[in-house]
Every structure is written in structure tokens, then in C-alpha cells.
Protein backbone atom coordinates (compact mmCIF):
# COMPACT_ATOMS: atom_id res chain seq x y z
CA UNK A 1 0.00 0.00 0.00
CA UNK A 2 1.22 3.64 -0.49
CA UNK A 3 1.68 6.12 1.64
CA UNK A 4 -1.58 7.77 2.33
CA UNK A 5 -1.91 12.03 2.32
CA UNK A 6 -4.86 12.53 3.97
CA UNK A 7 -5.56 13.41 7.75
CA UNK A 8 -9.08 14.62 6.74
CA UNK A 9 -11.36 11.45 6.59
CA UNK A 10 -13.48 9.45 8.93
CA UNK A 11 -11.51 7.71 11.81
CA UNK A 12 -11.61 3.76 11.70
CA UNK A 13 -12.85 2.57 15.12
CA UNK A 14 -10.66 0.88 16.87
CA UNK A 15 -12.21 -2.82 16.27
CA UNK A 16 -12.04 -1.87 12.61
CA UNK A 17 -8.23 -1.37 13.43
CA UNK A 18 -7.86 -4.33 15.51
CA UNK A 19 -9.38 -6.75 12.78
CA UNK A 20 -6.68 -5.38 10.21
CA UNK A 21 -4.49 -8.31 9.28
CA UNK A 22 -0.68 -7.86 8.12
CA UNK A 23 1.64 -4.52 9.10
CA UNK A 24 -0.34 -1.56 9.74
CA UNK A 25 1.37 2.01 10.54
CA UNK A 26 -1.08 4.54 12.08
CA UNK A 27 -0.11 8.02 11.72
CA UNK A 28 -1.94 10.52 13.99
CA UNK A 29 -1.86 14.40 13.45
CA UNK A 30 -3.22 17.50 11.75
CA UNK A 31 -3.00 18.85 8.29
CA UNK A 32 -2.44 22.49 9.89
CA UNK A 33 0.45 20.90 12.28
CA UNK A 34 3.73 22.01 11.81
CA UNK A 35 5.68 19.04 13.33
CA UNK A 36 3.14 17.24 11.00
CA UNK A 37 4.37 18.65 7.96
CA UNK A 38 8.00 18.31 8.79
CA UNK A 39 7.65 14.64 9.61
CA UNK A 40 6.31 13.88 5.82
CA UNK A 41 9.29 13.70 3.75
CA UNK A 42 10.67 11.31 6.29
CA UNK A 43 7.56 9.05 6.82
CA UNK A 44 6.79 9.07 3.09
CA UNK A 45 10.25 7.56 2.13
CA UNK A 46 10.13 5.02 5.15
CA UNK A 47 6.58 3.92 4.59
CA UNK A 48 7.78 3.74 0.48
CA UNK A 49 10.58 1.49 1.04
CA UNK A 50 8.52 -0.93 3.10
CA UNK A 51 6.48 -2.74 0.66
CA UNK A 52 3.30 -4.18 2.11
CA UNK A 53 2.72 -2.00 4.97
CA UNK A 54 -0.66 -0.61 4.76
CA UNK A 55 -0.19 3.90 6.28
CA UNK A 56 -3.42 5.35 7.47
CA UNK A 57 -3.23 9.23 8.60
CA UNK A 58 -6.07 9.77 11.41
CA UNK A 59 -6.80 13.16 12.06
CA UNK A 60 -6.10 13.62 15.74
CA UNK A 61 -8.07 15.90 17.74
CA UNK A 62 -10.46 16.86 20.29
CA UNK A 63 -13.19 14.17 20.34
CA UNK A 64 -11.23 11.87 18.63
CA UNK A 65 -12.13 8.47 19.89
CA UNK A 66 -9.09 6.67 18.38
CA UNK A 67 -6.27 8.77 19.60
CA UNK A 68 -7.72 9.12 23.11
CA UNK A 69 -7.96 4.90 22.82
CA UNK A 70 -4.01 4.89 22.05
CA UNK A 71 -3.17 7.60 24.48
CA UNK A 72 -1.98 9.86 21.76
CA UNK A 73 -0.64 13.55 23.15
CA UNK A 74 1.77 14.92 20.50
CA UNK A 75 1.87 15.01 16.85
CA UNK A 76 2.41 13.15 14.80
CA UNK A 77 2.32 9.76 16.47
CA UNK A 78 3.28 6.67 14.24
CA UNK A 79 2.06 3.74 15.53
CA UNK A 80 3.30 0.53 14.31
CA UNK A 81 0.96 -2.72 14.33
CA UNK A 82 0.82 -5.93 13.20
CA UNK A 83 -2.50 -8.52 13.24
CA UNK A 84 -4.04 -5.55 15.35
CA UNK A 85 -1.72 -5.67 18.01
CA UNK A 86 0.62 -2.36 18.74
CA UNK A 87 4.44 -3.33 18.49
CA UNK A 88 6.33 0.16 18.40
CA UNK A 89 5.40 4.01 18.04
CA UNK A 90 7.21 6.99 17.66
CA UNK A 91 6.53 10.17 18.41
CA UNK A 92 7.37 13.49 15.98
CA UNK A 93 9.91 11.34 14.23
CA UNK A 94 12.44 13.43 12.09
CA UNK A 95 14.57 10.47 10.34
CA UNK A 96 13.61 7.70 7.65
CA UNK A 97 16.42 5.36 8.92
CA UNK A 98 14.19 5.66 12.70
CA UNK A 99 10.55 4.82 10.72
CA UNK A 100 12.24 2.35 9.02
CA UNK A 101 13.70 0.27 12.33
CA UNK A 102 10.14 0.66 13.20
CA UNK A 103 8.72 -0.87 10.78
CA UNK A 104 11.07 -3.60 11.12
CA UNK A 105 9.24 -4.58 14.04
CA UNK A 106 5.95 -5.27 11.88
CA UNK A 107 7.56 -6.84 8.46
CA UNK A 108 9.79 -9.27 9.20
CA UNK A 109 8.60 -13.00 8.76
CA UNK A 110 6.08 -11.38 5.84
């Protein structure tokens, strides 16, 4: 799957997110964040080199069901699951090479 560009979409619930089979990188924030926006050319070319690793942006916010469920409190938050279950998350990540030990956690044995 590629990288996915937009924050401004219904949130999946969290059963929806649970049920997900395979790698799965969640990527909480705002379009209007600044730390947001820096993060992307870093995340993009991570989640890119990672075939098969399915990126969903959630818009984070107040009233946000999902990112109050995974304690979310700065932006943006990657987390990184496989089958549904959480393995790793970073917060405001600025490097590729970081995203990309991450994701390690969720590909091998694919």
C-alpha cells in the first residue's frame, strides 16, 4: 500500500483497526500541524521502502475516539501494528532510517 496524504477522513474505530491483518502504521496528526508537515518527507520515504505495509493518517483531535484509545498527546504519532496488536510508536519522528527500524518490528517474517 502507499503512503496515504490525507488526515481529513473518517476515523476507523478501533475494532475496525484491531481486525486489520498484516503490518499496519497509524499516523496521527493534523493537516495544519507544523511538526506534522515536517515529519512527511521522512515518513513518506520510510513507509515507500517498506512494501506491504498498509499507512493510514487519522486526524487527531479533540473528540477523537481513536487517539484518546491509544493515548496519543503529540503530533504526529506513528504507531506501528501488526495482526491488530501495537508493536512500536514513535513520536514526531524526524529520520527515515528511525521509521524504518520501526517498521522492522511489523515486516519481518512477511
Amino acid at each position: 500500500m502507499s503512503f496515504d496524504t490525507n488526515y481529513e477522513k473518517p476515523e476507523p474505530t478501533r475494532e475496525e483497526i484491531q481486525s486489520v491483518s498484516g503490518p499496519l502504521v497509524l499516523e496521527f496528526g493534523a493537516t495544519w500541524c507544523g511538526f506534522c508537515q515536517g515529519a512527511q518527507s521522512a515518513i513518506r520515504e520510510a513507509i515507500e521502502a517498506v512494501p506491504g505495509v498498509r499507512h493510514v493518517k487519522v486526524g487527531d483531535g479533540k473528540g477523537k475516539l481513536l487517539g484518546r484509545s491509544f493515548t496519543v498527546k503529540l503530533w504526529p504519532t506513528l504507531i506501528f501494528l501488526k495482526e491488530g496488536q501495537e508493536h512500536s510508536r514513535l513520536v514526531r519522528p524526524s529520520q527515515s532510517e528511525e521509521i524504518r527500524q520501526a517498521l522492522e518490528s511489523i515486516t519481518t517474517a512477511l
